[in-house]
Protein backbone atom coordinates (compact mmCIF):
# COMPACT_ATOMS: atom_id res chain seq x y z
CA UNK A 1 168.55 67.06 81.15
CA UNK A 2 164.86 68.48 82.11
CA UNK A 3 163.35 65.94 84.04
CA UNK A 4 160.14 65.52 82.34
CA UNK A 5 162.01 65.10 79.00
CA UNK A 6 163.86 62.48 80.46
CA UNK A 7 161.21 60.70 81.31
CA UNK A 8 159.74 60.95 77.96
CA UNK A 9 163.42 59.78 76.20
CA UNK A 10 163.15 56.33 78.46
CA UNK A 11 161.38 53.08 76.71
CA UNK A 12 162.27 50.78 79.28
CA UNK A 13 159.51 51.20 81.97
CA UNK A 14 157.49 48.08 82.96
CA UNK A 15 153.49 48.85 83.19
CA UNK A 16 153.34 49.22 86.34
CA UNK A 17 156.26 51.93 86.31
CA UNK A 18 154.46 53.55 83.50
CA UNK A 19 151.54 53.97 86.02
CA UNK A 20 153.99 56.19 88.47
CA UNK A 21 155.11 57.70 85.30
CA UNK A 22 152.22 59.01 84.03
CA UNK A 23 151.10 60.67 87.58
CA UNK A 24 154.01 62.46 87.74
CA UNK A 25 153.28 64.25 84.55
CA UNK A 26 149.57 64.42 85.52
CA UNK A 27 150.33 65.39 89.48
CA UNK A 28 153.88 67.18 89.44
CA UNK A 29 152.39 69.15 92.33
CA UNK A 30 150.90 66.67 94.48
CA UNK A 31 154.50 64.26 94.40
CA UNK A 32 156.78 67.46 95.67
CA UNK A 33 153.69 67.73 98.66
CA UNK A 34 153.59 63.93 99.66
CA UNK A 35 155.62 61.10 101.42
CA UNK A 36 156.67 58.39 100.30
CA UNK A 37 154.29 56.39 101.67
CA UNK A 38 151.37 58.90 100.81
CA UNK A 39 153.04 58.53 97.34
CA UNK A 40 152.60 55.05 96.86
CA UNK A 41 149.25 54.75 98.16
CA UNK A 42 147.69 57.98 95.92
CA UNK A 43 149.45 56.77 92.72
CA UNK A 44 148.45 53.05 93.30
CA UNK A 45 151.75 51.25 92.91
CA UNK A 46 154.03 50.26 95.21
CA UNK A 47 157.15 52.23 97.32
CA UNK A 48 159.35 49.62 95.29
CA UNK A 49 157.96 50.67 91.86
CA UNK A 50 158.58 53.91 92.92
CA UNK A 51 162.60 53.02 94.00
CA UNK A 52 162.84 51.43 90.76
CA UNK A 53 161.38 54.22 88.44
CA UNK A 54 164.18 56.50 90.68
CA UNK A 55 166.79 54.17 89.88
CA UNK A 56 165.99 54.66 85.93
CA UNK A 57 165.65 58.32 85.86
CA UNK A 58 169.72 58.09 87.79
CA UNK A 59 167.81 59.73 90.85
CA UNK A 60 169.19 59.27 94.54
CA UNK A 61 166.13 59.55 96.70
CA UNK A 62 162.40 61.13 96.86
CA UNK A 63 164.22 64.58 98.07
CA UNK A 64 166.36 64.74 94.67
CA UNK A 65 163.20 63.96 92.70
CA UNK A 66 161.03 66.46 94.55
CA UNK A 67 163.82 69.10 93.44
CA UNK A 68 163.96 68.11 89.98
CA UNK A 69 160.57 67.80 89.45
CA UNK A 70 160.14 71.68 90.81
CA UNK A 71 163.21 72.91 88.42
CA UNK A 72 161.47 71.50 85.51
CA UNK A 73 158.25 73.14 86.55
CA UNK A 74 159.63 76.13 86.98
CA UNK A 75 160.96 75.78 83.39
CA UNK A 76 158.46 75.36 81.67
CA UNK A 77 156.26 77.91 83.28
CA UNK A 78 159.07 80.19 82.31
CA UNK A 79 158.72 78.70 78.85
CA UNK A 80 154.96 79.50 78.44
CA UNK A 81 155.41 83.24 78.93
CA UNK A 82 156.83 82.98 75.46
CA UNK A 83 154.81 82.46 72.11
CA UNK A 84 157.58 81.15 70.26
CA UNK A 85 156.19 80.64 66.81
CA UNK A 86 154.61 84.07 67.06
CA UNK A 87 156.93 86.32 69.27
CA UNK A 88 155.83 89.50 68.55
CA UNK A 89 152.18 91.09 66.90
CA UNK A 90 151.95 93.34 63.91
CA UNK A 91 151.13 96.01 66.54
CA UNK A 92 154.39 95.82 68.40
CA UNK A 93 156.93 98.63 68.73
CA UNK A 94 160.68 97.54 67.52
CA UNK A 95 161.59 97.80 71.31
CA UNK A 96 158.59 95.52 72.29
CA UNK A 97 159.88 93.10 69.14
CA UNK A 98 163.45 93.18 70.83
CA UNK A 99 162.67 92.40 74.23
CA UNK A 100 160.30 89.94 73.07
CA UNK A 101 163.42 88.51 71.13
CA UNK A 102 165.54 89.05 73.86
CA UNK A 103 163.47 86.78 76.18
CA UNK A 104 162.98 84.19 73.48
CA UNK A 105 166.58 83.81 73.02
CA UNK A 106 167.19 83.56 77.00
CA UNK A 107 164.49 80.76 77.66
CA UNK A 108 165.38 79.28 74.12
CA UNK A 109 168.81 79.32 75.72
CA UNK A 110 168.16 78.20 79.43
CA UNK A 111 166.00 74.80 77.80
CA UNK A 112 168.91 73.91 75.55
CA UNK A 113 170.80 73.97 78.68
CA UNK A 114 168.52 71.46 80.63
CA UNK A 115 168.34 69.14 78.01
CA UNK A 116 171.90 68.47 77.41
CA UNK A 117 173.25 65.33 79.36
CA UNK A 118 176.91 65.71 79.86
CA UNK A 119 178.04 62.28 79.74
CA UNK A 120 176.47 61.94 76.62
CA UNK A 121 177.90 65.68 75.56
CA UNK A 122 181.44 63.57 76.76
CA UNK A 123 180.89 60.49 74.78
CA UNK A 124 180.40 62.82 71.64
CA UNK A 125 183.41 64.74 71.94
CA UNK A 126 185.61 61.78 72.83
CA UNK A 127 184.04 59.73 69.27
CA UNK A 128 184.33 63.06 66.93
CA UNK A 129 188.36 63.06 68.76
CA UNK A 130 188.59 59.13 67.80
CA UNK A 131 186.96 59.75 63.97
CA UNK A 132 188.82 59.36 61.21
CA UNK A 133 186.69 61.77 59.06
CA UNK A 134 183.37 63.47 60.49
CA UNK A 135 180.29 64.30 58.33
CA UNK A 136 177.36 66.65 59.23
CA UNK A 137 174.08 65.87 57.16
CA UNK A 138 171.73 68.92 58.41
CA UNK A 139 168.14 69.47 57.17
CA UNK A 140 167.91 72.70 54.99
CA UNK A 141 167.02 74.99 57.80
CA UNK A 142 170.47 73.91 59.34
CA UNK A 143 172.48 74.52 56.53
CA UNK A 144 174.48 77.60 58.15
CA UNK A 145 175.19 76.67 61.61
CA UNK A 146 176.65 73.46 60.49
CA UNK A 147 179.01 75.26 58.14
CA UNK A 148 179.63 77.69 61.06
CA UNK A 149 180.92 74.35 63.17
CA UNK A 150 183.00 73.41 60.22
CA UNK A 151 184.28 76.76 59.89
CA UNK A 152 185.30 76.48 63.69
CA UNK A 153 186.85 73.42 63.20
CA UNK A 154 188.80 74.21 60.52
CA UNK A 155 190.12 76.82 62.04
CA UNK A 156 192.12 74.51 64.33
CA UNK A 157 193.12 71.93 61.83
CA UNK A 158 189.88 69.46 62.07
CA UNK A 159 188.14 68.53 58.81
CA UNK A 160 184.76 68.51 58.73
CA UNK A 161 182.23 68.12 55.57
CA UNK A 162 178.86 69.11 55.19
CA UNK A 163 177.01 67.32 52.96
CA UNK A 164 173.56 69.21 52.23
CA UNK A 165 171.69 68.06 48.90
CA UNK A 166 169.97 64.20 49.97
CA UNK A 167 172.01 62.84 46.49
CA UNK A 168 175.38 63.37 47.89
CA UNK A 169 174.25 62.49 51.57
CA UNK A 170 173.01 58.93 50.40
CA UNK A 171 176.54 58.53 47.75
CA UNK A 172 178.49 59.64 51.11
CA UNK A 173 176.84 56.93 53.25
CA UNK A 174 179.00 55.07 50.73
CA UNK A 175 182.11 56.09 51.50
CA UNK A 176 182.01 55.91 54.98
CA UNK A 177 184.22 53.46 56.67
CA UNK A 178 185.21 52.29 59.98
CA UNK A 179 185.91 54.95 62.18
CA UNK A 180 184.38 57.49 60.41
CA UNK A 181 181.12 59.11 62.31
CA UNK A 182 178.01 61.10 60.97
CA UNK A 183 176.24 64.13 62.78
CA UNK A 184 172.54 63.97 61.80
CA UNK A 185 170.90 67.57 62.01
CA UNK A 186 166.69 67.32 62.07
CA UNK A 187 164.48 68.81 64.37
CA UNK A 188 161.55 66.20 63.31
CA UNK A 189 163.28 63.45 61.46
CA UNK A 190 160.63 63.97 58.61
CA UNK A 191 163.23 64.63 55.77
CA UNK A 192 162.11 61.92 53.35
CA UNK A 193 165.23 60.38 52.60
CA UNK A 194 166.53 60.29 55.88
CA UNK A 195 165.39 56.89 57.54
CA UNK A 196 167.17 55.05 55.00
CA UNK A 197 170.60 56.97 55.49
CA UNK A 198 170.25 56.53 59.38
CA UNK A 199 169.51 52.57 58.37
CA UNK A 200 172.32 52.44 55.92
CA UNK A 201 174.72 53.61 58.13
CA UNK A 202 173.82 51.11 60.89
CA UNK A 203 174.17 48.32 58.50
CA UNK A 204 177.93 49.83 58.17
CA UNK A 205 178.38 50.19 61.77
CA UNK A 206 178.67 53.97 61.49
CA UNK A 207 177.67 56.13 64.48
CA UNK A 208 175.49 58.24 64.48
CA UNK A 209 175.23 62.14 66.70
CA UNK A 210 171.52 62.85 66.41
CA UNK A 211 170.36 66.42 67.33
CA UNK A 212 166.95 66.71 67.16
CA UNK A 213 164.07 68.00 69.11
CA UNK A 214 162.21 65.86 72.07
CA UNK A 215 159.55 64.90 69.96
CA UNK A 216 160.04 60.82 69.17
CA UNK A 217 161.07 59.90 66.05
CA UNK A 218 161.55 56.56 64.11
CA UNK A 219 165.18 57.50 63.44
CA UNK A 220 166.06 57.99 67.21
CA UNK A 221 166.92 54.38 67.98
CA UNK A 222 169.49 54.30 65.32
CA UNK A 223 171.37 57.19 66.69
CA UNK A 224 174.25 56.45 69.21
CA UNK A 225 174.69 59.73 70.19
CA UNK A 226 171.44 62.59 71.09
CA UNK A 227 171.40 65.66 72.09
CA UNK A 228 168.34 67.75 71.87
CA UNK A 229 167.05 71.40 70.11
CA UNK A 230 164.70 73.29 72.54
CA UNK A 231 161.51 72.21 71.28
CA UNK A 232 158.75 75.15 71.90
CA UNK A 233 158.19 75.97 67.90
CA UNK A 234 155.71 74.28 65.38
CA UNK A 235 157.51 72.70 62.75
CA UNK A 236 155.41 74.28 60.11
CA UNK A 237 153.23 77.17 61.50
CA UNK A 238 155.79 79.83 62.80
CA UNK A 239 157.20 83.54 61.81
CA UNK A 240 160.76 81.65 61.39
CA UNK A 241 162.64 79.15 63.29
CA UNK A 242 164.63 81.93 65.63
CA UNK A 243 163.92 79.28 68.50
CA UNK A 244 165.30 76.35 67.24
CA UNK A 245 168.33 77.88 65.39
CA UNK A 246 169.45 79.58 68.85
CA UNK A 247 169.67 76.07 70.42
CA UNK A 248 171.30 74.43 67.51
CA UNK A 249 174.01 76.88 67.12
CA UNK A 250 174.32 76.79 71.43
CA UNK A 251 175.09 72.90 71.03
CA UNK A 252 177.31 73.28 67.73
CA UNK A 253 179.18 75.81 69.54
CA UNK A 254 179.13 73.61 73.57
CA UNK A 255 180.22 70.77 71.21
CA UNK A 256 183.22 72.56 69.17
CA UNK A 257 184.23 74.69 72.94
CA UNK A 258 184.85 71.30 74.49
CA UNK A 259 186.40 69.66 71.56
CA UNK A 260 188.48 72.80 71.90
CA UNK A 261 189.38 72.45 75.40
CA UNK A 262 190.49 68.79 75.41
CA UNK A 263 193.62 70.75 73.69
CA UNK A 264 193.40 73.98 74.13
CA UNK A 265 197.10 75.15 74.35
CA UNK A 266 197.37 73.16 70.86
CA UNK A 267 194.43 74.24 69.49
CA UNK A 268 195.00 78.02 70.76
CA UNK A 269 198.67 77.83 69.05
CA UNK A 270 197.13 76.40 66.03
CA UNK A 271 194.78 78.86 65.49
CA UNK A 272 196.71 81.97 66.21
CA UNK A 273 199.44 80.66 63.75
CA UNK A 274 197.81 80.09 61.21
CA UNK A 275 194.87 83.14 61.12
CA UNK A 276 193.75 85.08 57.90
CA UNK A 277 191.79 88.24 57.96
């Protein structure tokens, strides 16, 4: 996961952590230049704040922070190049439109990449193994990529429904049971209805796979499971959401390729057996 969205998905910080925190968002450049010494005398806090805040971010040493903290730069610098709710003018030719496309989908790509934890990409494969049924509630812009994983699944024996409409979502919070597990699809979490599903299935004990984007939302804390959408576009003001769907259908399809692989001779059989034109 990017670094700086790391920091930003952590709560746990004491004040005085927060402090080092917020001057590595503020100074990125100055903490690659400095000791560690210089470091804790510039940021006002002290070297074992600093060893702590490492500790919390799952960083071994000033060295491996130094390098993340340029990665991420680099990143997003990469990033800004790239209007991504307005990637092309009205005076563009349809080359200029296509490269302009071309490098969206490439940086859209390369964020999606840096955001995903892999022990939490683990942990989500292993629970949608253990479930006894698997739901996918997606927002409406989501609609088709979640029927694409369900397609994929399918297609080597795995039922998975898609429940769309918010009536059928809430009467299928109802039905789930013990073992069963819900994917939530949202890039804001602003669907109306959607706070009290995420609630409702905590009170059942259901978990939940949130992917979302990195801005905080009240439903994050009920989700077990997050992974995150690159999050460059407006929700609202954009062309269309060729960002965001990119790096949804990237996880669907990281998520249903290692699902795959846990059993891939199986799965491979399985597939090949039983194909239709």
């Amino acid at each position: 996961m990017d670094l700086f969205t790391k920091i930003k998905s952590i709560t746990s910080f004491t004040e005085s952590e927060q402090i080092f925190i917020q001057y590595i968002l503020d100074h990125p450049y100055d903490v690659i230049q400095l000791s560690l010494q210089q470091l804790a005398k510039t940021s006002y806090v002290s070297i074992s704040t600093i060893y702590r805040v490492m500790e919390k971010l799952d960083i071994n040493g000033l060295n491996q922070l130094k390098l993340q903290i340029s990665e991420s730069l680099k990143n997003n610098k990469d990033s800004k190049d790239i209007d991504y709710n307005y990637p092309f003018q009205k005076t563009d030719t349809h080359h200029q439109i296509m490269t302009q496309m071309l490098s969206l989908y490439e940086q859209t790509l390369k964020n999606t990449f840096n955001l995903i934890d892999l022990d939490e990409l683990l942990h989500i494969v292993q629970a949608l193994k253990k479930a006894n049924n698997i739901y996918i509630f997606p927002s409406i812009g989501n609609y088709f990529m979640a029927e694409s994983f369900q397609q994929s699944m399918l297609e080597i024996g795995v039922k998975v429904d898609v429940i769309k409409e918010a009536y059928y979502q809430h009467w299928n919070v109802q039905l789930c049971k013990e073992g069963d597990i819900v994917m939530l699809i949202s890039y804001a979490g602003r669907t109306p209805q959607i706070k009290n599903i995420v609630q409702e299935l905590n009170q059942k004990n259901i978990p939940i796979i949130l992917i979302s984007s990195t801005i905080h939302t009240p439903i994050d804390q009920f989700a077990k499971y997050h992974l995150y959408f690159s999050s460059y576009e407006d929700s609202e003001e954009k062309i269309a959401s060729f960002s965001s769907r990119i790096s949804l259908q990237y996880l669907l399809d990281c998520i249903y390729a290692c699902y795959f692989n846990r059993d891939y001779q199986k799965n491979l059989e399985y597939k090949i057996k039983n194909y239709i034109d």
